[in-house]
N, C-alpha and C. Protein backbone atom coordinates (compact mmCIF):
# COMPACT_ATOMS: atom_id res chain seq x y z
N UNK A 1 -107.97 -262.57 -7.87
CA UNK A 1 -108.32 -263.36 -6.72
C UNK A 1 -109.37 -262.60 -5.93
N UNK A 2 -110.92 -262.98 -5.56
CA UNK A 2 -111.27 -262.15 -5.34
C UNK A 2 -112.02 -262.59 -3.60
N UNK A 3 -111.08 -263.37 -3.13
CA UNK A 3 -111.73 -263.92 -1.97
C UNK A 3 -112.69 -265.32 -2.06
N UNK A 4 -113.05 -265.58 -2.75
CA UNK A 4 -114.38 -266.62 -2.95
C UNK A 4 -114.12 -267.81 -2.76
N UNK A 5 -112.44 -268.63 -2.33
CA UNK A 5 -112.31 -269.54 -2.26
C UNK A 5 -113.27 -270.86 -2.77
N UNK A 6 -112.64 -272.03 -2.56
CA UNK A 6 -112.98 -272.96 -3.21
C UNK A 6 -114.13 -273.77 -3.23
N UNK A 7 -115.21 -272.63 -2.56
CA UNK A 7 -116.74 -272.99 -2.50
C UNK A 7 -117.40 -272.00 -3.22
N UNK A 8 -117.37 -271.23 -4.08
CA UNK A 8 -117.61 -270.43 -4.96
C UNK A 8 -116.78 -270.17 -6.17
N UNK A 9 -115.90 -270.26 -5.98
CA UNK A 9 -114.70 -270.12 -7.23
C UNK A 9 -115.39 -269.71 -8.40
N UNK A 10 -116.78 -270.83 -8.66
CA UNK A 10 -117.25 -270.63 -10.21
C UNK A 10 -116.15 -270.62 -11.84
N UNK A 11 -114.70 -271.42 -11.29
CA UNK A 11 -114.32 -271.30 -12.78
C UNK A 11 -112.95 -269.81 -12.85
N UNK A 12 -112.69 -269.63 -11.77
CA UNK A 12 -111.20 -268.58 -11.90
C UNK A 12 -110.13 -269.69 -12.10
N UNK A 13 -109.24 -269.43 -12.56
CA UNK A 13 -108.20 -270.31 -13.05
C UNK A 13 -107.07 -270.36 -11.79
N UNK A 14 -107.67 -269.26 -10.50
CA UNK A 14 -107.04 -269.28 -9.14
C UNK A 14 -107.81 -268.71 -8.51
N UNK A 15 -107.83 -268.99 -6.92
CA UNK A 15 -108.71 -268.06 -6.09
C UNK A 15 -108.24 -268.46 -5.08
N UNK A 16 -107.80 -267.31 -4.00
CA UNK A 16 -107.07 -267.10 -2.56
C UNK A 16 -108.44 -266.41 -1.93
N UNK A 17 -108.73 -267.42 -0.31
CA UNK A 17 -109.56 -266.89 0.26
C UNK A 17 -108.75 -267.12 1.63
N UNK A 18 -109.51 -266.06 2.37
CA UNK A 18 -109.48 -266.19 4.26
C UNK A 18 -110.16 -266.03 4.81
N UNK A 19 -110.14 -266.83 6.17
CA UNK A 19 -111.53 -266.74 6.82
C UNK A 19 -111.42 -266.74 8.13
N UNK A 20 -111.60 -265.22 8.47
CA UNK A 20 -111.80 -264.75 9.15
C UNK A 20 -112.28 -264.87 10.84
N UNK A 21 -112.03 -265.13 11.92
CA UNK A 21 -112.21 -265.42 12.89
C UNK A 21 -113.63 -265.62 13.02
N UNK A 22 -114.26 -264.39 13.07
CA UNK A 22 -116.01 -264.29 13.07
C UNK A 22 -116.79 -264.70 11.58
N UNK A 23 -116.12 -265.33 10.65
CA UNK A 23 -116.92 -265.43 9.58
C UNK A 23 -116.89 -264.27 8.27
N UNK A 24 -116.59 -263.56 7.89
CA UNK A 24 -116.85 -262.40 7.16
C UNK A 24 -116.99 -263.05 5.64
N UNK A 25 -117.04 -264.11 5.47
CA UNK A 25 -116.97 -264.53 4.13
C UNK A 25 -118.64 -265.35 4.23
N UNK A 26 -119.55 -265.11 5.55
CA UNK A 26 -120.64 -265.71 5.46
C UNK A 26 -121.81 -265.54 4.39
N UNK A 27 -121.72 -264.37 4.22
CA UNK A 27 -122.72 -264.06 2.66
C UNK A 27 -122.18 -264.66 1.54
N UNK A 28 -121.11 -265.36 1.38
CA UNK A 28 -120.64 -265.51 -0.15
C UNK A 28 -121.08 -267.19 -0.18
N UNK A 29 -121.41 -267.49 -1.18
CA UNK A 29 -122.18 -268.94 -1.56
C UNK A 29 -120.93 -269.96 -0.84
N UNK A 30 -121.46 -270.75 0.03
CA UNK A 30 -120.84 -271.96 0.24
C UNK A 30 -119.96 -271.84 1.70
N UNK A 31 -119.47 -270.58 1.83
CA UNK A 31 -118.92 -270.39 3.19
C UNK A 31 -119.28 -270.47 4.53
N UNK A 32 -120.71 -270.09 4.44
CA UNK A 32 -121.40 -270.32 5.33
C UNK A 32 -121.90 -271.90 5.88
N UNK A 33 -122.12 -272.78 5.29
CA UNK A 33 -122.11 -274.15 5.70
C UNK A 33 -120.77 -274.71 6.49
N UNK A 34 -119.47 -273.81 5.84
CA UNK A 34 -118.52 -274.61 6.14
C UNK A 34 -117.85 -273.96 7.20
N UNK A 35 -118.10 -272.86 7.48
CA UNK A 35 -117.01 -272.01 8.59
C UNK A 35 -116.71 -272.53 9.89
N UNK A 36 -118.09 -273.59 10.49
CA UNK A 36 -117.16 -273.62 11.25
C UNK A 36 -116.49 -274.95 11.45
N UNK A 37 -116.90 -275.96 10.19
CA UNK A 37 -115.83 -277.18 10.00
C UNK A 37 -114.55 -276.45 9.62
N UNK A 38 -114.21 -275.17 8.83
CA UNK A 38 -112.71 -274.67 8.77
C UNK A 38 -112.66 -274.25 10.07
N UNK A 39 -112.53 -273.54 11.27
CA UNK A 39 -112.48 -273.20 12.38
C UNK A 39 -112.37 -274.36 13.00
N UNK A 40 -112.95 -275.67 13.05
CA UNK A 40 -112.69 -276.59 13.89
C UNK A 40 -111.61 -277.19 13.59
N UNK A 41 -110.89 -277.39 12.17
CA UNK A 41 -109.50 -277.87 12.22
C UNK A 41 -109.00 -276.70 11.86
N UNK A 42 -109.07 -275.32 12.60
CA UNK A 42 -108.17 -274.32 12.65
C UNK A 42 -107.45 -274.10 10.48
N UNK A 43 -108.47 -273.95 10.04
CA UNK A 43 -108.09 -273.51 8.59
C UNK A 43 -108.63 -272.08 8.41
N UNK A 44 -107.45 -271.35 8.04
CA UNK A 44 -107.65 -269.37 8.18
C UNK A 44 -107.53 -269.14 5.98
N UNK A 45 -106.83 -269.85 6.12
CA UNK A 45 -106.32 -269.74 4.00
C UNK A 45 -106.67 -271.07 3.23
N UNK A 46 -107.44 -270.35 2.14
CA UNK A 46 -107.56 -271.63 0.74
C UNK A 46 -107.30 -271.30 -0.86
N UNK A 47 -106.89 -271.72 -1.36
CA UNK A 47 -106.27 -271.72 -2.57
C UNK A 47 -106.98 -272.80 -3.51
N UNK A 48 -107.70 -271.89 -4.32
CA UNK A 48 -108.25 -273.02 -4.85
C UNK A 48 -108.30 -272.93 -6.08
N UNK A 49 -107.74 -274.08 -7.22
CA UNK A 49 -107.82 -274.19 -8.72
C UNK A 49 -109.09 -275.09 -9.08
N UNK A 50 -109.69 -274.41 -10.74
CA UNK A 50 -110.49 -275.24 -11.40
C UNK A 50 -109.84 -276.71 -11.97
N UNK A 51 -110.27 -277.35 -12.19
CA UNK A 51 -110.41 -278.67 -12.74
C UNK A 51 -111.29 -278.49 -13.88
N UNK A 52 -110.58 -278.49 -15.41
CA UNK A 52 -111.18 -278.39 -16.91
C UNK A 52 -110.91 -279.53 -17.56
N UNK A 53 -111.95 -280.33 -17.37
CA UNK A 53 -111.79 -281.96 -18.32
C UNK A 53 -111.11 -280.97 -19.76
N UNK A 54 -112.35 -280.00 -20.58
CA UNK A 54 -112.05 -279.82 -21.51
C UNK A 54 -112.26 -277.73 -21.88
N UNK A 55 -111.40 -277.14 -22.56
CA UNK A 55 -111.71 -275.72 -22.22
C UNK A 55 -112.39 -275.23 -21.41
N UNK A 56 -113.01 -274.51 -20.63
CA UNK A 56 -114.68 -274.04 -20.16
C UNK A 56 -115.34 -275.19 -19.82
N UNK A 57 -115.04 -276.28 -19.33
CA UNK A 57 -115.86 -277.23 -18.84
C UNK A 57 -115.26 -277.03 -17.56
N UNK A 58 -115.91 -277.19 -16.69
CA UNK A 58 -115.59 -277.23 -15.30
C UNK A 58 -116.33 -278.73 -14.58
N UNK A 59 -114.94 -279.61 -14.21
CA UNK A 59 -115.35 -280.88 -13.85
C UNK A 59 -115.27 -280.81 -12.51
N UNK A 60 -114.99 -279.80 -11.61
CA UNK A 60 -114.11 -279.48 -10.14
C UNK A 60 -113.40 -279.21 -9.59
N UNK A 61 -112.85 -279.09 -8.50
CA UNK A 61 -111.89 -277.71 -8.55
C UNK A 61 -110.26 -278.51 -6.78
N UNK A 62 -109.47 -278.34 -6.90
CA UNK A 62 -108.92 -278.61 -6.00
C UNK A 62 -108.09 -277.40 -4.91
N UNK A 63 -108.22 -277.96 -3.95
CA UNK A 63 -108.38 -276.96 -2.56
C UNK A 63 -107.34 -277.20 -2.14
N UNK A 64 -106.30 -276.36 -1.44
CA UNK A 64 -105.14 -276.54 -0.78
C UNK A 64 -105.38 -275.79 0.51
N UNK A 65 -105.88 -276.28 1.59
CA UNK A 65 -105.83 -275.34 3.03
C UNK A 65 -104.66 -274.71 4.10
N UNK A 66 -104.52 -274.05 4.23
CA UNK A 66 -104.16 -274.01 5.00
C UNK A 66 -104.13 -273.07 6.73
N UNK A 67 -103.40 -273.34 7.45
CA UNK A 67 -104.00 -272.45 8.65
C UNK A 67 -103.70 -270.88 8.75
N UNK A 68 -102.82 -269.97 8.13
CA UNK A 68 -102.91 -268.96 7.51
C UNK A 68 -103.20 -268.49 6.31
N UNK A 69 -103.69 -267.66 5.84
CA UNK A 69 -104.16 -267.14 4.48
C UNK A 69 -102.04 -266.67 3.68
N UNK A 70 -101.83 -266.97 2.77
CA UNK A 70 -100.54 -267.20 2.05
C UNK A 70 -100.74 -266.81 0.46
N UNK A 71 -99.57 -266.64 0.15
CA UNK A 71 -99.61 -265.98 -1.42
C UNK A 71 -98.75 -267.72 -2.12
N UNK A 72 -99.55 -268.37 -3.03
CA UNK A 72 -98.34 -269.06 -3.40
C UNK A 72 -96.95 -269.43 -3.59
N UNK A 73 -95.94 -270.09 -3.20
CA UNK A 73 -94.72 -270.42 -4.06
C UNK A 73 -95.00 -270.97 -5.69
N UNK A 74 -93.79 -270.33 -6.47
CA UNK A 74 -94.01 -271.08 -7.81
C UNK A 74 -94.39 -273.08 -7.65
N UNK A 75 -93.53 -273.16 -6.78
CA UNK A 75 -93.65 -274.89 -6.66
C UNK A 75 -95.07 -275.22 -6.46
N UNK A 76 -95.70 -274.46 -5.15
CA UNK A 76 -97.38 -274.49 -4.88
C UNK A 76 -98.53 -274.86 -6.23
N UNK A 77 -97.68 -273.36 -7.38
CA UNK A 77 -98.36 -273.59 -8.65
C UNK A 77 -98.28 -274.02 -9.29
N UNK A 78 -97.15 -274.89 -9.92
CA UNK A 78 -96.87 -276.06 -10.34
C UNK A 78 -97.38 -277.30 -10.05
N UNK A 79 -97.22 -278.08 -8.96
CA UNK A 79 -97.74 -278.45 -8.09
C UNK A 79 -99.62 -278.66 -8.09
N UNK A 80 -99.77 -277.39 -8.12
CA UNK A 80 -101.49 -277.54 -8.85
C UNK A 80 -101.76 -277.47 -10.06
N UNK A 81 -101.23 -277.29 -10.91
CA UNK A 81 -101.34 -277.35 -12.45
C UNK A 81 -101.31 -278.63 -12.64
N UNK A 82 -100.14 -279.36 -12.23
CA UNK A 82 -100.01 -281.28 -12.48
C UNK A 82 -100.89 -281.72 -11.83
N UNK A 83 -101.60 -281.36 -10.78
CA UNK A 83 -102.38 -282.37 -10.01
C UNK A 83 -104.35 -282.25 -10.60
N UNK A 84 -104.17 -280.29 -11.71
CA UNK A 84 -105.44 -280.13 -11.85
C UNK A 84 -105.77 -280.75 -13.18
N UNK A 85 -104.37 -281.34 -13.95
CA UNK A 85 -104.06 -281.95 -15.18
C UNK A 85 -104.40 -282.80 -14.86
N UNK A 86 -103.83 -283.65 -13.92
CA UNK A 86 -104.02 -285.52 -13.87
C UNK A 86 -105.48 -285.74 -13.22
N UNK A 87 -106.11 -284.98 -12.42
CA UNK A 87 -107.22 -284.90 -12.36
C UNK A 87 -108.52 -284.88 -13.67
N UNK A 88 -108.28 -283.77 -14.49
CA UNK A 88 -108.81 -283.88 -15.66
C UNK A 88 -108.85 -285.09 -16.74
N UNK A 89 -107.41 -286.10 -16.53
CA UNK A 89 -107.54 -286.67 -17.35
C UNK A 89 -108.28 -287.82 -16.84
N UNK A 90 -108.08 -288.63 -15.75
CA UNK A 90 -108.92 -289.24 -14.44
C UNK A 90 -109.72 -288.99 -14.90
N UNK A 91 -110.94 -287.95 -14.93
CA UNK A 91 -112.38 -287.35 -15.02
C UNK A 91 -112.58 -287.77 -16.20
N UNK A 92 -111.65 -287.40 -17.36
CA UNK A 92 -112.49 -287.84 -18.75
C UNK A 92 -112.07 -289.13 -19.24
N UNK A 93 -111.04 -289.80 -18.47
CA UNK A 93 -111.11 -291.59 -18.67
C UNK A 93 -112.17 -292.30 -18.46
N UNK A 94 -112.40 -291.63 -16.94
CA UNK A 94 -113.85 -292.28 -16.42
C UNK A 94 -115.14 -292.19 -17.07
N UNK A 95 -115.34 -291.03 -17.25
CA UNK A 95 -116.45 -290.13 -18.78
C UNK A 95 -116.46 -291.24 -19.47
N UNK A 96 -115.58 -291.47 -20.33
CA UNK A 96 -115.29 -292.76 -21.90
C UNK A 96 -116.02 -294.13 -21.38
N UNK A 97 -115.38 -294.23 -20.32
CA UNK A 97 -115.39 -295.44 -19.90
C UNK A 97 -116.83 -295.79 -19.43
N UNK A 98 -117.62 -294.99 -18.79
CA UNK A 98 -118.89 -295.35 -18.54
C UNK A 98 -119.80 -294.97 -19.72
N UNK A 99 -119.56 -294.43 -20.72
CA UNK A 99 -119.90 -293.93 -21.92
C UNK A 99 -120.06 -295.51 -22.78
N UNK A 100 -118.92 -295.61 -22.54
CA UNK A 100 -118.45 -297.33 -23.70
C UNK A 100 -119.33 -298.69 -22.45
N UNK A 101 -119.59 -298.20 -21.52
CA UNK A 101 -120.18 -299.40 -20.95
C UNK A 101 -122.13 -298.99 -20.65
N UNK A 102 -122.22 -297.74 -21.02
CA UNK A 102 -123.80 -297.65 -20.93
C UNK A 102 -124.12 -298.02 -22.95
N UNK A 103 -123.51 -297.50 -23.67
CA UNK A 103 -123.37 -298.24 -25.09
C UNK A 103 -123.26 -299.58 -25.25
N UNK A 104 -122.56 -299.98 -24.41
CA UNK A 104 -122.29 -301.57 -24.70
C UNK A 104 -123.66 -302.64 -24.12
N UNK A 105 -124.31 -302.00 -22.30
CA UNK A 105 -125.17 -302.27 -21.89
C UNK A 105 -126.57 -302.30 -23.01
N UNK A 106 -126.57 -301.02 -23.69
CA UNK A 106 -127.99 -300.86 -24.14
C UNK A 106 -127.69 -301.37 -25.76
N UNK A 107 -126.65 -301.76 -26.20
CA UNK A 107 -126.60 -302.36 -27.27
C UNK A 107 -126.98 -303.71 -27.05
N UNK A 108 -126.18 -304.04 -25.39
CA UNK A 108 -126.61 -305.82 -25.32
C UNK A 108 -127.90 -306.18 -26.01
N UNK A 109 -129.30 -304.87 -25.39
CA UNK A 109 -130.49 -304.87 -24.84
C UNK A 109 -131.17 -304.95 -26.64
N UNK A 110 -130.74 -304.47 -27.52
CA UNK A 110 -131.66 -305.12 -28.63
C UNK A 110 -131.52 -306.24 -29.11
């Protein structure tokens, strides 16, 4: 976990960030836009998992805030495993599905 929360993550399979009263996470990609929308609804901790349609694909990532920085419960991680699963599968239904309807569109077309 190396701090980078869920605006940098880049693909850790977990990442615990905090943020700091004055900002200290402002040099790291993405924190800086957001510090002080987290400060305005009082968010200090984020937890954030990748979202893998498929191995090493990274489709996006889901964020759990909260107003202190916290170490997971097993339930927490559970909890994000099912939700980064049903997410993935969501993502690559939708994939197929606009796949089978830009095929179907440009097949109309000859």
């Amino acid at each position: 976990m190396d701090g980078r929360g869920s605006l940098g993550g880049g693909g850790e399979k977990a990442c615990r960030a905090s943020l700091p009263e004055h900002g200290a996470h402002a040099g790291v990609a993405g924190w800086l836009a957001c510090t002080s929308l987290a400060l305005e609804y009082d968010y200090r901790g984020c937890l954030s998992f990748p979202v893998e349609t498929l191995p090493g694909t990274l489709a996006g990532s889901l964020a759990m805030y909260g107003k202190e920085p916290w170490a997971p419960w097993a339930q927490e991680l559970e909890l994000a495993a099912t939700l980064t699963q049903s997410e993935a599968i969501i993502i690559l239904r939708h994939q197929e599905t606009q796949e089978r309807v830009e095929r179907g569109v440009s097949g109309a077309r000859r």
